[in-house]
Protein backbone atom coordinates (compact mmCIF):
# COMPACT_ATOMS: atom_id res chain seq x y z
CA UNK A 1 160.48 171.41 57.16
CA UNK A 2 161.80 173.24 59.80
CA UNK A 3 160.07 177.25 60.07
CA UNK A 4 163.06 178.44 62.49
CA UNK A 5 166.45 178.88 63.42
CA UNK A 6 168.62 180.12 66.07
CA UNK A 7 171.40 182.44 66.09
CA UNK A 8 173.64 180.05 67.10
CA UNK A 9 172.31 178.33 64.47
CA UNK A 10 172.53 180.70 61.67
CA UNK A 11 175.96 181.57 62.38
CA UNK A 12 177.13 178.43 61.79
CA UNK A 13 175.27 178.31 58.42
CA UNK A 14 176.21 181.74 57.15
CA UNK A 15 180.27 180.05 57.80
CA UNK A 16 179.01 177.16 55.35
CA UNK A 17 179.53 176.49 52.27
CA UNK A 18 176.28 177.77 50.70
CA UNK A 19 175.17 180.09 53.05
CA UNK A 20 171.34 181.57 53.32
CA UNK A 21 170.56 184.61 51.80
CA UNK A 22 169.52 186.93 54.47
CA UNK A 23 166.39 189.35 54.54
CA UNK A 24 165.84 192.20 56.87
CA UNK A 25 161.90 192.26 56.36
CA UNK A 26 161.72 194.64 59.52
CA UNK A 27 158.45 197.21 59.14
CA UNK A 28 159.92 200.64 57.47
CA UNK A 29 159.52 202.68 60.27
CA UNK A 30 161.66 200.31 62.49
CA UNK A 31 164.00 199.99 59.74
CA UNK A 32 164.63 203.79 59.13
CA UNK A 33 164.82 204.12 63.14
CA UNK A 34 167.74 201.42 63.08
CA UNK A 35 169.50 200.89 59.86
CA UNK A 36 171.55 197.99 61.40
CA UNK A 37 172.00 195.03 59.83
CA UNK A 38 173.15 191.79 59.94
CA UNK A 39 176.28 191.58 57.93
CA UNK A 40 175.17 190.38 54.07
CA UNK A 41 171.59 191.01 54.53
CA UNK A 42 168.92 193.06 52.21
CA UNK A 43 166.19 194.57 53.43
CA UNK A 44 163.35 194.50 51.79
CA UNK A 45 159.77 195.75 52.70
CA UNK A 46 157.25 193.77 53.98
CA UNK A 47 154.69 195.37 52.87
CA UNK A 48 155.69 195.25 49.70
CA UNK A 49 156.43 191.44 49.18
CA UNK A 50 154.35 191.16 46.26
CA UNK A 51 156.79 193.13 44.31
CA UNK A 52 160.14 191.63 45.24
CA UNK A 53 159.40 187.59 46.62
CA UNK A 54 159.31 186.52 42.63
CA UNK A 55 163.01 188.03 42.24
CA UNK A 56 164.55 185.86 45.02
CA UNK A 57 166.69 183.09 43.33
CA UNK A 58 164.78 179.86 43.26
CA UNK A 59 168.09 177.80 43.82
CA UNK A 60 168.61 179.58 47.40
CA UNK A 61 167.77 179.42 51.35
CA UNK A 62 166.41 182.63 52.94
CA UNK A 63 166.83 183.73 56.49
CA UNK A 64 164.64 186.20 57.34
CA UNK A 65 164.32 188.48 60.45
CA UNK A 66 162.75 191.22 62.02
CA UNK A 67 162.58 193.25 65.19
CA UNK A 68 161.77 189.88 67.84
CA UNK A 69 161.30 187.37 65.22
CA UNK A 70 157.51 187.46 65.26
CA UNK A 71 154.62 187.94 62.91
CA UNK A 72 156.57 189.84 60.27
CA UNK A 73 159.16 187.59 59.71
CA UNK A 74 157.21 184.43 60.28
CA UNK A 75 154.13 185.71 57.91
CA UNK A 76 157.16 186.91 55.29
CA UNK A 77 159.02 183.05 55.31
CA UNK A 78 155.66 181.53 54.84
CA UNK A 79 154.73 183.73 51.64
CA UNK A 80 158.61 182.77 50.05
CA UNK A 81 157.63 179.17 51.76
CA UNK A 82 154.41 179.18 49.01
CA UNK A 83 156.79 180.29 46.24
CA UNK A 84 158.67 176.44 46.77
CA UNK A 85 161.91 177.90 48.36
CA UNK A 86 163.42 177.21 51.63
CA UNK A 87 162.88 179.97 53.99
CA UNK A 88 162.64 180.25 57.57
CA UNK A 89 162.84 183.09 60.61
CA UNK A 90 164.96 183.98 62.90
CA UNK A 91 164.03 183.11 66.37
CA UNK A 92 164.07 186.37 68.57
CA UNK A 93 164.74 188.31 65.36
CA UNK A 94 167.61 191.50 65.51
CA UNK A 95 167.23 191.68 68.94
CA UNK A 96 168.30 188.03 69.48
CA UNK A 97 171.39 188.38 67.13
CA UNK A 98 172.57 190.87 68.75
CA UNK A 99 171.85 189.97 72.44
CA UNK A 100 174.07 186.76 71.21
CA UNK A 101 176.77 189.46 70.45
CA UNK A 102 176.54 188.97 66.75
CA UNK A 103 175.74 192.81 65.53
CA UNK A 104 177.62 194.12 63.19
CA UNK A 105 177.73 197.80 64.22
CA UNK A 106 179.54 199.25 61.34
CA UNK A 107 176.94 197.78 58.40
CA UNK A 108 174.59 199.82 57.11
């Protein structure tokens, strides 16, 4: 199963037919500093993913991302991963999606 994806990759899923749900799992602090999003996405504390993983539909992908696509996000797809539904992280997180000009700077 593949852990990753690109954002080249991602857009091209999220213009599919059944598009990934998308998670913003960055830290709160980070989050609160930079509301952005990626158009459609939740965020949802990582800290808290005890609380909120057993709510995600089970019939669904997940994207999830944080700052640079590192520890958070990859530690947060592996707990949903352990829960039996498809989840993987964004390579290069935010900053990647929107160094590929792919921000949407009117969500918040």
């Amino acid at each position: 199963m593949t852990k990753s994806i690109n954002p080249q990759e991602l857009r091209k899923r999220l213009t599919g037919v059944e598009a990934p749900s998308l998670i913003d799992v960055r830290r709160k602090p980070d989050y609160e500093a930079d509301p952005k999003k990626i158009v459609g996405a939740i965020w949802r504390d990582p800290e808290k993913i005890e609380d909120w993983v057993k709510d995600l539909p089970s019939d669904a992908s997940a994207v999830v991302y944080c700052v640079k696509g590192g520890s958070v996000s990859q530690s947060v797809a592996d707990r949903i991963r352990r829960e039996g539904l498809d989840a993987v992280f964004l390579e290069g997180g935010l900053k990647a999606w929107n160094d590929d000009n792919q921000f949407d700077e009117g969500s918040h």
